[in-house]
N, C-alpha and C. Protein backbone atom coordinates (compact mmCIF):
# COMPACT_ATOMS: atom_id res chain seq x y z
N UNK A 1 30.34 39.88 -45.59
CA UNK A 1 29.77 38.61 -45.95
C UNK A 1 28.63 38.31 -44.99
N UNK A 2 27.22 38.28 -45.68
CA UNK A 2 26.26 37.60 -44.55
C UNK A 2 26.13 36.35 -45.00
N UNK A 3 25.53 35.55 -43.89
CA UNK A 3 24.72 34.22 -43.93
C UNK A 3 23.52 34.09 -43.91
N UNK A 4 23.08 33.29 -44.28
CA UNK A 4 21.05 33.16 -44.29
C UNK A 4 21.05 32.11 -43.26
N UNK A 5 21.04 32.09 -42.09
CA UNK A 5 20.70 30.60 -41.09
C UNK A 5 19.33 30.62 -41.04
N UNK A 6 18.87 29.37 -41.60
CA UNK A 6 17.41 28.82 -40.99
C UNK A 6 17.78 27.88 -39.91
N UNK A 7 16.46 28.33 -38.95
CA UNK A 7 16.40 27.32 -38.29
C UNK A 7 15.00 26.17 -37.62
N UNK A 8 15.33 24.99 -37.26
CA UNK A 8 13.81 24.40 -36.95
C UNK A 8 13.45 24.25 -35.67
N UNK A 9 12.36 24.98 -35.39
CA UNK A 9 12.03 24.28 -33.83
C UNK A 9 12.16 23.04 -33.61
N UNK A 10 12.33 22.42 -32.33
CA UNK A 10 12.79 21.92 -32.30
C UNK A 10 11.96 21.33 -30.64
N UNK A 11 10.76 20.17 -30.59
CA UNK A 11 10.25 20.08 -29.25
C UNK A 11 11.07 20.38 -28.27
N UNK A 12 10.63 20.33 -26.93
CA UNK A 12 11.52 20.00 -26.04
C UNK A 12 11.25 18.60 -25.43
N UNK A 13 12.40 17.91 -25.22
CA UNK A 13 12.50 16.87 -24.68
C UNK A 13 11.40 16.89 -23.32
N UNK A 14 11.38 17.94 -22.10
CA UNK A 14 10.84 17.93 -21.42
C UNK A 14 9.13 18.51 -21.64
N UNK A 15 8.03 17.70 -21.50
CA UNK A 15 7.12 18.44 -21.65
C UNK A 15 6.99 19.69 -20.88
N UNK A 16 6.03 20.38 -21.32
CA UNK A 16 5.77 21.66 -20.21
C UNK A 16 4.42 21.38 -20.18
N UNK A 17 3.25 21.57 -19.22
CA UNK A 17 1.94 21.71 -19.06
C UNK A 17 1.91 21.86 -17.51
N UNK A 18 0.16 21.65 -17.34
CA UNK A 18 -0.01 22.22 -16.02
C UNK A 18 -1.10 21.54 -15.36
N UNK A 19 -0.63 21.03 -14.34
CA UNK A 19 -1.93 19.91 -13.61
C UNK A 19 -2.60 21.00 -12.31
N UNK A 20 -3.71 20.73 -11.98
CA UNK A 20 -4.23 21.65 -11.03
C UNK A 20 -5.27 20.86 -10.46
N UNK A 21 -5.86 21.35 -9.62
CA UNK A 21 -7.04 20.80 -8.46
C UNK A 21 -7.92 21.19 -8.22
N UNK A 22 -8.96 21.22 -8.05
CA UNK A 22 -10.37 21.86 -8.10
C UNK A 22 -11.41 20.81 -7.40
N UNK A 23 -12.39 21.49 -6.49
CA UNK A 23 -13.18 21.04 -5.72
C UNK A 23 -14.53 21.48 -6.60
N UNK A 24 -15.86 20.89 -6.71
CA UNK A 24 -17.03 20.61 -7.31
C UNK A 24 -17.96 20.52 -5.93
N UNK A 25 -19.17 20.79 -6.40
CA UNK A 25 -20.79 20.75 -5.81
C UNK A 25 -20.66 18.77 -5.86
N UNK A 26 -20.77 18.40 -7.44
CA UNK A 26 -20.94 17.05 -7.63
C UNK A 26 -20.08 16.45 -8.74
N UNK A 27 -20.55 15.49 -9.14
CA UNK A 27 -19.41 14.71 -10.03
C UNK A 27 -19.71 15.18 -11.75
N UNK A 28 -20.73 16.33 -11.68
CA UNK A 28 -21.50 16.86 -12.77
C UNK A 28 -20.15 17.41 -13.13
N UNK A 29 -19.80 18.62 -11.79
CA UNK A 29 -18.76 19.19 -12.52
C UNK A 29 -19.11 20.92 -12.76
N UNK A 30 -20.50 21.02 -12.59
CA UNK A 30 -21.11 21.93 -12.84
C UNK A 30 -21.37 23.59 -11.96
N UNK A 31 -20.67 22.77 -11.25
CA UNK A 31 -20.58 24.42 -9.62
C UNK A 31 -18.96 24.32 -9.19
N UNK A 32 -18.44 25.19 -8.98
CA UNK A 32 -16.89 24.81 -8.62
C UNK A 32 -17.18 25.54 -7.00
N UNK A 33 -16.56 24.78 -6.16
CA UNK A 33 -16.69 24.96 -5.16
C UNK A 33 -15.40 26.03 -4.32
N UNK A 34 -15.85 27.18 -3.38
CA UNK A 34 -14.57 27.80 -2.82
C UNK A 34 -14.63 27.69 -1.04
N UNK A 35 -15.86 27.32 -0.49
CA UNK A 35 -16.59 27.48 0.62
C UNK A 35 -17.57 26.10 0.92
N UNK A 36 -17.04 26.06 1.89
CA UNK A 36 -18.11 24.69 2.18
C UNK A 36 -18.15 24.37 4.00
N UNK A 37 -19.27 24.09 4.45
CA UNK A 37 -19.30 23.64 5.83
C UNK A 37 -19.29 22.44 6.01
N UNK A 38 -18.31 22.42 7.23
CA UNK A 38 -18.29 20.64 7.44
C UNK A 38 -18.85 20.07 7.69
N UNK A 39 -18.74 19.02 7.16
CA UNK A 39 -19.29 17.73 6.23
C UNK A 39 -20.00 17.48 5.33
N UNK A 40 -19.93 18.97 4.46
CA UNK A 40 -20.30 18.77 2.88
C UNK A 40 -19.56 17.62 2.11
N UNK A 41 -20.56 16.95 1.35
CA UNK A 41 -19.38 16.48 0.77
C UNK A 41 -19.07 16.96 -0.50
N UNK A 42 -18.02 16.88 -0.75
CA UNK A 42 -17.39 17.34 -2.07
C UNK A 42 -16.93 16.36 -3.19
N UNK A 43 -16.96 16.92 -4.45
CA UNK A 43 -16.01 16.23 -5.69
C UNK A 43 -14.54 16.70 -5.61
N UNK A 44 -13.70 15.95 -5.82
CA UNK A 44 -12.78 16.49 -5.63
C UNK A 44 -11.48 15.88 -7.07
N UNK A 45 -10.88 16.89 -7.96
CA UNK A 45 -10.13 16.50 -9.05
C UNK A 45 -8.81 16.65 -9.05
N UNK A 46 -8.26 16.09 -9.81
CA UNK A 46 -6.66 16.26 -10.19
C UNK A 46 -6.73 16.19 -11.61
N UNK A 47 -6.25 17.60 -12.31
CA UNK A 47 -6.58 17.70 -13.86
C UNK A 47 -5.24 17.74 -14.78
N UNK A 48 -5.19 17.37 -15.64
CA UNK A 48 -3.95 18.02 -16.44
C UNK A 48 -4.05 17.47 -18.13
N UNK A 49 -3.08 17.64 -18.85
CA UNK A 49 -3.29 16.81 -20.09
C UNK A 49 -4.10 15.72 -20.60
N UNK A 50 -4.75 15.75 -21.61
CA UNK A 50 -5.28 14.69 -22.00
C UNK A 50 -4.28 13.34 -22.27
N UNK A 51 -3.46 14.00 -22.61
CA UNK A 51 -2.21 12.63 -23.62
C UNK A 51 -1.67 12.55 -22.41
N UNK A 52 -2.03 12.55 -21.26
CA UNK A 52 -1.42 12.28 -19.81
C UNK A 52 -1.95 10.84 -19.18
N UNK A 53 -1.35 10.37 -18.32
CA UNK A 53 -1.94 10.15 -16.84
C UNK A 53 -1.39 10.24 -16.18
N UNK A 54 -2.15 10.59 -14.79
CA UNK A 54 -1.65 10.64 -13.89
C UNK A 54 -2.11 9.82 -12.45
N UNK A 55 -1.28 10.24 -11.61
CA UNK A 55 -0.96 9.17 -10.33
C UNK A 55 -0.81 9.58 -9.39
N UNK A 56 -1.73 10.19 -8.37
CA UNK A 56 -1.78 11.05 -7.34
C UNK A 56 -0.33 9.66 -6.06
N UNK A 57 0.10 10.29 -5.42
CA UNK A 57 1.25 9.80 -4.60
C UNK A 57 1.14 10.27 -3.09
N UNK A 58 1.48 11.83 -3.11
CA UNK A 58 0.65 11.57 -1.24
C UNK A 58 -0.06 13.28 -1.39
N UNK A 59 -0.87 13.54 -0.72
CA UNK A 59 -1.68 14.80 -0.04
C UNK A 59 -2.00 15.19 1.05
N UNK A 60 -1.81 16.40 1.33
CA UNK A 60 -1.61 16.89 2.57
C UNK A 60 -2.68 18.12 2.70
N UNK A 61 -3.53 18.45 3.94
CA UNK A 61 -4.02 19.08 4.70
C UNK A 61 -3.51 19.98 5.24
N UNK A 62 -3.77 20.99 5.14
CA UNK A 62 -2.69 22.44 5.95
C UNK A 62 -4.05 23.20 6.68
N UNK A 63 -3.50 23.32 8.25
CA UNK A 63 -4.83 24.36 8.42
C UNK A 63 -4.31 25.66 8.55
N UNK A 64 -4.92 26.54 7.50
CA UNK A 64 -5.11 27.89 7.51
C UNK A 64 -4.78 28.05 5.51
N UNK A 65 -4.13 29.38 5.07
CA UNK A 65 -4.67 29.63 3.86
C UNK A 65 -3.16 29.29 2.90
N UNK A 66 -1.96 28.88 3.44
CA UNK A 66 -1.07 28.40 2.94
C UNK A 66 -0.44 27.10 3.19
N UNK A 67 0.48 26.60 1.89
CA UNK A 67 0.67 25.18 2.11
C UNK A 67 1.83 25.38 2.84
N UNK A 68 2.46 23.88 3.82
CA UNK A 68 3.72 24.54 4.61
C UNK A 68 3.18 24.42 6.64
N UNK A 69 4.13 24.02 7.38
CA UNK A 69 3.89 24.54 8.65
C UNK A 69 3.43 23.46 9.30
N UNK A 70 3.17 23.46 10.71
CA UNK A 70 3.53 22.16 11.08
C UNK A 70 2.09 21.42 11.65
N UNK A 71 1.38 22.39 11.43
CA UNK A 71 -0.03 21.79 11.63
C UNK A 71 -1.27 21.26 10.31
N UNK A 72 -1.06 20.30 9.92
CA UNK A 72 -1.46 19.11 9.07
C UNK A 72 -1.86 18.02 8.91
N UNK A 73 -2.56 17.45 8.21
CA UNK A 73 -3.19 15.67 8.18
C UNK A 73 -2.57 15.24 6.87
N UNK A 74 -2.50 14.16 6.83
CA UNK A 74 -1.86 13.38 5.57
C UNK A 74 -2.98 12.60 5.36
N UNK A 75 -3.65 12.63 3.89
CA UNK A 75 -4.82 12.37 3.59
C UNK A 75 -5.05 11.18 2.63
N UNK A 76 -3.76 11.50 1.78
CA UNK A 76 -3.44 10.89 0.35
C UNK A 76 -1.85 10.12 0.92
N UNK A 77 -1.36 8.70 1.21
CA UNK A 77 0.10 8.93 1.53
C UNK A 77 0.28 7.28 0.11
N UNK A 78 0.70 7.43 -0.68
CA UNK A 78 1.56 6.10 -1.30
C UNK A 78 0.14 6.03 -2.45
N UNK A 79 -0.67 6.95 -3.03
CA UNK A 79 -1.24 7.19 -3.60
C UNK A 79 -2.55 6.41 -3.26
N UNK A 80 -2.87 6.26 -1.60
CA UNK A 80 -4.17 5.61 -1.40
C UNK A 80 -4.68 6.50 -0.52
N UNK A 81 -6.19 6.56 0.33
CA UNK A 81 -6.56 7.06 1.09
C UNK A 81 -5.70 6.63 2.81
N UNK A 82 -5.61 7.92 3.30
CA UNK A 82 -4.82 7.09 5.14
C UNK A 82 -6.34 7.68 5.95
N UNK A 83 -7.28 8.14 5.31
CA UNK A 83 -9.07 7.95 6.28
C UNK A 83 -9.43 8.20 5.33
N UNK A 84 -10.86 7.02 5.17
CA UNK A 84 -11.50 6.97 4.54
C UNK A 84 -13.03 7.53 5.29
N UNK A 85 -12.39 7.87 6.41
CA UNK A 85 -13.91 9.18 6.68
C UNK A 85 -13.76 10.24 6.33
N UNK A 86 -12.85 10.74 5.54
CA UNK A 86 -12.81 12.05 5.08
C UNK A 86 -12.44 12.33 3.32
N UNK A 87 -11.70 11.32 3.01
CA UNK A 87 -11.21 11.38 1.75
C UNK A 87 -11.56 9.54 1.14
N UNK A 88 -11.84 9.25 -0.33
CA UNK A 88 -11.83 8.33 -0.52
C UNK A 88 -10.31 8.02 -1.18
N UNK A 89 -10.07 6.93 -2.01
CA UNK A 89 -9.13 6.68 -3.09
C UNK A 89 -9.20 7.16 -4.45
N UNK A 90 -7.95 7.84 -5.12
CA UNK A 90 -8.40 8.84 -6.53
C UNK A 90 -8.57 7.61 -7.31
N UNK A 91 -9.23 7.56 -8.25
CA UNK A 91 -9.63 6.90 -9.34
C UNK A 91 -9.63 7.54 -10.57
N UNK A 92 -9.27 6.87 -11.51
CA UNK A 92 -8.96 7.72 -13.18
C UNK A 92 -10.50 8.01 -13.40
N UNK A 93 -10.55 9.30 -13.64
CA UNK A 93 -12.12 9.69 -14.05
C UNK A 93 -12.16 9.77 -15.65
N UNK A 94 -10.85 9.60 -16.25
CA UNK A 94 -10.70 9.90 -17.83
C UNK A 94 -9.44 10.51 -17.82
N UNK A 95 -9.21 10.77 -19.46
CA UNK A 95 -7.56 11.13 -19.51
C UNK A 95 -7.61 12.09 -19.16
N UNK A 96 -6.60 12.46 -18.40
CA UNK A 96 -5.92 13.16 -17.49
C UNK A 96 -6.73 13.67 -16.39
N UNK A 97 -7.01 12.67 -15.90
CA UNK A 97 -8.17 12.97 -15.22
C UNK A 97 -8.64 12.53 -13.94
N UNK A 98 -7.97 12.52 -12.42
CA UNK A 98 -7.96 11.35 -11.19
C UNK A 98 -9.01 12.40 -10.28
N UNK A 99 -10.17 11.76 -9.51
CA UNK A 99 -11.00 12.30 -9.39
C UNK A 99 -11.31 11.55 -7.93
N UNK A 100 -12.28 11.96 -6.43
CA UNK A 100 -12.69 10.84 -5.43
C UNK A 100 -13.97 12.07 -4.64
N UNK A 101 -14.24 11.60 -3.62
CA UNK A 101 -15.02 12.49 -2.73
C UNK A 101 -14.14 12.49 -1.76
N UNK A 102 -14.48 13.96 -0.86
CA UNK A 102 -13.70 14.62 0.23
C UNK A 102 -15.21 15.13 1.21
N UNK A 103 -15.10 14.72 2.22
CA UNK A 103 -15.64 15.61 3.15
C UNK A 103 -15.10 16.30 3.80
N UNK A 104 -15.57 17.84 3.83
CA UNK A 104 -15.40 19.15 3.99
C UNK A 104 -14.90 18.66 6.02
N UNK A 105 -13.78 19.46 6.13
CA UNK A 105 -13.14 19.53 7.62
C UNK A 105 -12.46 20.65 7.82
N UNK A 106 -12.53 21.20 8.88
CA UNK A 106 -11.76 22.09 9.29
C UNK A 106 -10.53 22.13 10.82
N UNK A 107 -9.48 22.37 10.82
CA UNK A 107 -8.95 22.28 11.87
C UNK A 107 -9.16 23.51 13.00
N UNK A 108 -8.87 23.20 14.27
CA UNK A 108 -8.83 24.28 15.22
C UNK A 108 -8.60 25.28 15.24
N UNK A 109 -9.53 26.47 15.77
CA UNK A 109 -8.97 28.01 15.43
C UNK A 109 -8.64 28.15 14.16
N UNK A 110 -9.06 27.28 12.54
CA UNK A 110 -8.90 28.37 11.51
C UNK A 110 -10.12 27.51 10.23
N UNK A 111 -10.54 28.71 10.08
CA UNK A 111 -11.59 28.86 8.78
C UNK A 111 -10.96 27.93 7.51
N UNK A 112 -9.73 28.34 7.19
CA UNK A 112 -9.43 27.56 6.10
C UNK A 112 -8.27 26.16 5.71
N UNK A 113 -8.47 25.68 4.82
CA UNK A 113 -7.65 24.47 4.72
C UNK A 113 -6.99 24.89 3.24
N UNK A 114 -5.80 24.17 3.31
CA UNK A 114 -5.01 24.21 2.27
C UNK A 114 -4.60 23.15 1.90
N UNK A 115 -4.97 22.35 0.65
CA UNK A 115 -4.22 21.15 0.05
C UNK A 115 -3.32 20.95 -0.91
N UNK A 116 -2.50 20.31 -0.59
CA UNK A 116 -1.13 20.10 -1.24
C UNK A 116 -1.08 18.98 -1.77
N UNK A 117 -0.82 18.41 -3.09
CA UNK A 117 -0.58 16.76 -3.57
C UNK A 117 0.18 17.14 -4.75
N UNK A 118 1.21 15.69 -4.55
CA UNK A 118 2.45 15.28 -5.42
C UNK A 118 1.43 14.59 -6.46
N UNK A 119 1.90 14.79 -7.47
CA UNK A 119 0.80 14.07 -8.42
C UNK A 119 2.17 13.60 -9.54
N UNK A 120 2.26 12.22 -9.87
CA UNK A 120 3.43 11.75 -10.75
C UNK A 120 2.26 11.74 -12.27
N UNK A 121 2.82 12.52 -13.54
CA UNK A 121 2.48 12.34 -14.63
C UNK A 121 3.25 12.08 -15.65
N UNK A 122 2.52 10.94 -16.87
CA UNK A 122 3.47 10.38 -17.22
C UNK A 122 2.68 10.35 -18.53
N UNK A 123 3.40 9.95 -19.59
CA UNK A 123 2.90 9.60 -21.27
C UNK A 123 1.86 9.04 -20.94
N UNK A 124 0.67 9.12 -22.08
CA UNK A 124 -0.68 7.76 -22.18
C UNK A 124 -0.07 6.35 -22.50
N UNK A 125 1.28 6.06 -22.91
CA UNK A 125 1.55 4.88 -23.87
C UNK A 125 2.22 4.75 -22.40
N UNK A 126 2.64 5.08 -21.35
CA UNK A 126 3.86 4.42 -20.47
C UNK A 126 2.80 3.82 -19.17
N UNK A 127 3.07 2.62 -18.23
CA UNK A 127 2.35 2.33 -17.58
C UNK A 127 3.01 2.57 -16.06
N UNK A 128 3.84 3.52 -16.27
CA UNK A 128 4.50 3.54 -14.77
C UNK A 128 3.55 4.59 -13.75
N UNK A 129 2.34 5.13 -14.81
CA UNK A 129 1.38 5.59 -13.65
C UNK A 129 0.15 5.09 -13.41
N UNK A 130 0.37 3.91 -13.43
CA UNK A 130 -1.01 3.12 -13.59
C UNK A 130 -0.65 2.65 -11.77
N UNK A 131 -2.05 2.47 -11.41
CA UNK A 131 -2.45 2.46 -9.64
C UNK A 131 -3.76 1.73 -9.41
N UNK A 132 -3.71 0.94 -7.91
CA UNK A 132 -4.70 0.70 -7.40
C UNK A 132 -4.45 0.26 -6.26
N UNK A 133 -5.98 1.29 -5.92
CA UNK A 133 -6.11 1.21 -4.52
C UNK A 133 -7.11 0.08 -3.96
N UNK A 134 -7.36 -1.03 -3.65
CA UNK A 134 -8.10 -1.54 -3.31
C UNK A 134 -8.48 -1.07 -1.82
N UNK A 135 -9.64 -0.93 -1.36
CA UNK A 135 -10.08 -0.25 0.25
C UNK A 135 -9.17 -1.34 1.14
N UNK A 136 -8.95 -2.67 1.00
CA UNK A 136 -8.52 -2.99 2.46
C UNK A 136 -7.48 -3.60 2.10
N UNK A 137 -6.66 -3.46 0.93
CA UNK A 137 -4.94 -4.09 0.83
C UNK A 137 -4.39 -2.63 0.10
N UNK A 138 -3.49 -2.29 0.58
CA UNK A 138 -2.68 -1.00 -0.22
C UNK A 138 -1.90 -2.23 -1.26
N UNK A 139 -1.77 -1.35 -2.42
CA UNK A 139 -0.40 -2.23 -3.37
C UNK A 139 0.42 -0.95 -3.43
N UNK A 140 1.43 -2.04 -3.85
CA UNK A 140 3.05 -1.50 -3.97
C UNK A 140 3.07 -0.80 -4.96
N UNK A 141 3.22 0.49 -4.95
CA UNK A 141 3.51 1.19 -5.96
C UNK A 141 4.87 1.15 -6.79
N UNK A 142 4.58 0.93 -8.34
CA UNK A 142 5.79 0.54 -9.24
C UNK A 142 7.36 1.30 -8.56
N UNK A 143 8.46 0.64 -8.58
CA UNK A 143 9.11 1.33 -7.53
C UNK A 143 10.11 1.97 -8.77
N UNK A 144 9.85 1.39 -10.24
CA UNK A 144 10.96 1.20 -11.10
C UNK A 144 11.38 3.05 -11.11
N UNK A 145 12.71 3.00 -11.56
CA UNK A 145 13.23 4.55 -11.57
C UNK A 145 12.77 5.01 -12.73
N UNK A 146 12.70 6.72 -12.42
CA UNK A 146 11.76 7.03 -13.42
C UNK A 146 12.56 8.68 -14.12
N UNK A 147 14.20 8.66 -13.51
CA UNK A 147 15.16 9.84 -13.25
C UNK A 147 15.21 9.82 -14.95
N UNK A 148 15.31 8.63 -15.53
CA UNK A 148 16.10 8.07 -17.29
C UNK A 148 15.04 8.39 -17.88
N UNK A 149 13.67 8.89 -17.64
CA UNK A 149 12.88 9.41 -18.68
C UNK A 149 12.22 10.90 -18.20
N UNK A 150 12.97 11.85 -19.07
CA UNK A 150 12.23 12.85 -18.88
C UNK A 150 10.81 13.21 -18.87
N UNK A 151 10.21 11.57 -19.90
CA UNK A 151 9.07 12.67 -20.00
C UNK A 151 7.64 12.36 -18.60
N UNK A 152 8.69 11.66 -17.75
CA UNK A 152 7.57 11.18 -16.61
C UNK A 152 8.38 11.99 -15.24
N UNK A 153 6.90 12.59 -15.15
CA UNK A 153 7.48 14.30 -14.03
C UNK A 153 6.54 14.49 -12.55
N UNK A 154 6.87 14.93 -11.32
CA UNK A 154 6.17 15.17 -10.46
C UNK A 154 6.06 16.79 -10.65
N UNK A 155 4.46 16.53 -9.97
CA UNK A 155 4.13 18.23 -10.18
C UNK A 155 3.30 18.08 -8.90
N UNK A 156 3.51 18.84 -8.30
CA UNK A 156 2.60 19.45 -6.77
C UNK A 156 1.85 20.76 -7.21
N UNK A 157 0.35 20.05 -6.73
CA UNK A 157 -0.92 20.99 -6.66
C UNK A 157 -1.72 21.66 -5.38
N UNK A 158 -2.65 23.04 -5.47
CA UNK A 158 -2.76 23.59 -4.38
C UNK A 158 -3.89 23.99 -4.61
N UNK A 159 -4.93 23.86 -3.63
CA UNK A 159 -5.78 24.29 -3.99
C UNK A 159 -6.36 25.21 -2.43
N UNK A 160 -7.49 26.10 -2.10
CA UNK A 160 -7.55 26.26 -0.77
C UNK A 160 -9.15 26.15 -1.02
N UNK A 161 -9.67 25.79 0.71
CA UNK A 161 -11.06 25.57 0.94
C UNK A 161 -11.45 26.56 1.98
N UNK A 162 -12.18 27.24 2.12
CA UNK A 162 -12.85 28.46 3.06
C UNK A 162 -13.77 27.31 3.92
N UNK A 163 -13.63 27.14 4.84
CA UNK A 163 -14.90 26.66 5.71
C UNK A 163 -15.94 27.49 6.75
N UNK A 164 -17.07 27.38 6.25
CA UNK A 164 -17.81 27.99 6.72
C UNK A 164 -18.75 27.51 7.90
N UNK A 165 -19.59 28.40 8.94
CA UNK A 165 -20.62 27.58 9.64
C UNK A 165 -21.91 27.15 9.03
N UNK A 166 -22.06 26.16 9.36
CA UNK A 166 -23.35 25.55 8.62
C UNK A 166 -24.54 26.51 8.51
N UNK A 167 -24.95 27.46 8.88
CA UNK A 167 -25.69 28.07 9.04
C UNK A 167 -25.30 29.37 8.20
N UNK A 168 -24.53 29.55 7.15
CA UNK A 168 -23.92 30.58 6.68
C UNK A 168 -24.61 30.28 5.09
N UNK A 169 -25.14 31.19 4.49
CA UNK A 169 -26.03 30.84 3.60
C UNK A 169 -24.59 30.76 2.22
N UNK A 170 -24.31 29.60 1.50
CA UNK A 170 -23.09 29.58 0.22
C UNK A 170 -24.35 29.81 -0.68
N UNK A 171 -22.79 30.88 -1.72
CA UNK A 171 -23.06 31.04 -2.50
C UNK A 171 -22.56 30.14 -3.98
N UNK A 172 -23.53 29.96 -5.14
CA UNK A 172 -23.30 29.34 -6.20
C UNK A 172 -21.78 28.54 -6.70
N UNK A 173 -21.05 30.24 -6.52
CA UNK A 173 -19.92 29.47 -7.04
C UNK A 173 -18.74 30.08 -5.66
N UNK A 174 -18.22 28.96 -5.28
CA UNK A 174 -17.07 28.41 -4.53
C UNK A 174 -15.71 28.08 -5.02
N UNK A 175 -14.98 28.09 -4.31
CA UNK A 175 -13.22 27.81 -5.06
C UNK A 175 -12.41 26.86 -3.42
N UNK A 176 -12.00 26.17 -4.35
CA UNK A 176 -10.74 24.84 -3.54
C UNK A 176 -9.55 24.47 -4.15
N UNK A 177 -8.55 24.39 -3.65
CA UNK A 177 -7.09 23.80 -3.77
C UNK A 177 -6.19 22.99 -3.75
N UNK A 178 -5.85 21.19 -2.80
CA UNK A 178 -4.46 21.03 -2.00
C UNK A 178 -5.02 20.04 -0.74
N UNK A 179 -3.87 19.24 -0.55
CA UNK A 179 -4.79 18.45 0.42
C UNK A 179 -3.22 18.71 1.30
N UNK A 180 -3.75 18.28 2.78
CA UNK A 180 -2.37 18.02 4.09
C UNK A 180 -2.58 16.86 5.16
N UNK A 181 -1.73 16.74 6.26
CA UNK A 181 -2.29 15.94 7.14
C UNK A 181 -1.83 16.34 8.70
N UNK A 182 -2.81 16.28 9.81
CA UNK A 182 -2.44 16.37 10.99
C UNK A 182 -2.94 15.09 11.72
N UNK A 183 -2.41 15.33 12.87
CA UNK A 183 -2.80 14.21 14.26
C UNK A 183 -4.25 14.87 14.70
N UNK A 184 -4.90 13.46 15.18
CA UNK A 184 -6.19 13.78 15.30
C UNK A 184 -6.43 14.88 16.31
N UNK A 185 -5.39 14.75 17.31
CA UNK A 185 -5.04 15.47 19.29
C UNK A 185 -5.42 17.26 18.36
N UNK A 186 -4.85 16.91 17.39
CA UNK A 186 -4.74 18.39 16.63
C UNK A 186 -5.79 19.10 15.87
N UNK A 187 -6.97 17.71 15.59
CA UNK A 187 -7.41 18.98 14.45
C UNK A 187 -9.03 18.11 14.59
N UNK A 188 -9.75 19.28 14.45
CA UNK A 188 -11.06 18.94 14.98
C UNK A 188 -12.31 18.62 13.87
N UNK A 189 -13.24 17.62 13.76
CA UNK A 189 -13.55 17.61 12.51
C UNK A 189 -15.02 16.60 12.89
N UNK A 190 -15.52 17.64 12.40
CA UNK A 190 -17.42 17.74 13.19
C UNK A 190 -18.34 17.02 11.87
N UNK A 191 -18.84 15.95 11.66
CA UNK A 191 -19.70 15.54 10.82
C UNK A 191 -21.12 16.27 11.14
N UNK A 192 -21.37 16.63 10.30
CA UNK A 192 -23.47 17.09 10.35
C UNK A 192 -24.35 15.99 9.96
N UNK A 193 -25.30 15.77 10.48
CA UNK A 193 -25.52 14.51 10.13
C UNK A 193 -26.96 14.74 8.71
N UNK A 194 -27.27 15.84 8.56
CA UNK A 194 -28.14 16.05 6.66
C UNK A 194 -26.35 16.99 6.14
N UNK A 195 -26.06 16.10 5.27
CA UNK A 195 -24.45 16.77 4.38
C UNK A 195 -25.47 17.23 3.28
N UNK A 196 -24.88 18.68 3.47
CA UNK A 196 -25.53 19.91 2.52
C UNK A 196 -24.72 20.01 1.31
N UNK A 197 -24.79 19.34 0.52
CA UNK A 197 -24.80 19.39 -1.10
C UNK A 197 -24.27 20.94 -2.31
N UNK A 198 -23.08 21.36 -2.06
CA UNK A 198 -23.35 22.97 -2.53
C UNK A 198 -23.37 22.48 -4.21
């Protein structure tokens, strides 16, 4: 005796997609950046779904080429800027889409930086990732629990930055990752005073 079973897909309750990070020349969008000397300044994104938004929460600075370890700056903490000489506040650049400027830093003894950020994403119709940063009052981020809906998820992004000496001729296209944070005693971070534009 056989059976004929049909069957129907069937969504999944949990979305699946993929948010990522990427550093820019400018807000064009048009050069992706992998290399930069400090105090370039940079564009700097948090990308994922359109039928998204999202809500950057905290970011971290790692010096050298992985995220992890105990030498770091906290850049991004409660989804606002903690220096605004180096990083601004993300702002929705469009759906799915949180976007700010970063000036290019490097820590002691190493070429590269590694950034790390919790990024909370959530439905377009739900407002539990809606944010603002005003520059001189932090607000309270919605505290409501968010365990009872699957479809609002944290995803951590990575991106890495090569830093170069100013005098090192970049090329066109560049690549970036991930933000961290260290103590100042720790990590050294040289403004140029003409910021070279890659």
């Amino acid at each position: 005796m056989s059976a004929n079973v049909s069957t129907n897909k069937v969504p999944s309750v949990t979305p699946s997609f993929r948010v990522y990070t990427k550093f820019y020349s400018n807000s064009s969008r048009n050069v992706l950046v992998k290399k930069a000397s400090v105090g370039t300044k940079l564009h700097w994104t948090i990308e994922g779904p359109s039928e998204y938004h999202l809500m950057p929460l905290n970011c971290k600075a790692f010096s050298g080429s992985t995220a992890g370890g105990d030498l770091y700056k906290d850049i991004i903490i409660d989804g606002c800027s903690a220096n605004y000489d180096l990083v601004g506040d993300f702002s929705v650049a469009g759906p799915g889409e949180l976007a700010t400027s970063l000036f290019a830093f490097r820590f002691f003894n190493s070429n590269y930086v590694t950034f790390q950020c919790v990024v909370r994403v959530c439905p377009a119709n739900s407002d539990i990732c809606d944010f603002d940063c005003p520059s001189t009052i932090r607000m309270k981020r919605d505290s409501r629990p968010t365990a009872d809906d699957p479809s609002i998820q944290q995803q951590s992004v990575i991106t890495h930055l090569s830093i170069v000496p100013p005098d090192v001729e970049l090329k066109p296209l560049l690549d970036v990752s991930s933000v961290t944070s260290l103590g100042p005693s720790i990590f050294t971070l040289v403004f140029i005073t003409v910021i070279q534009v890659l």
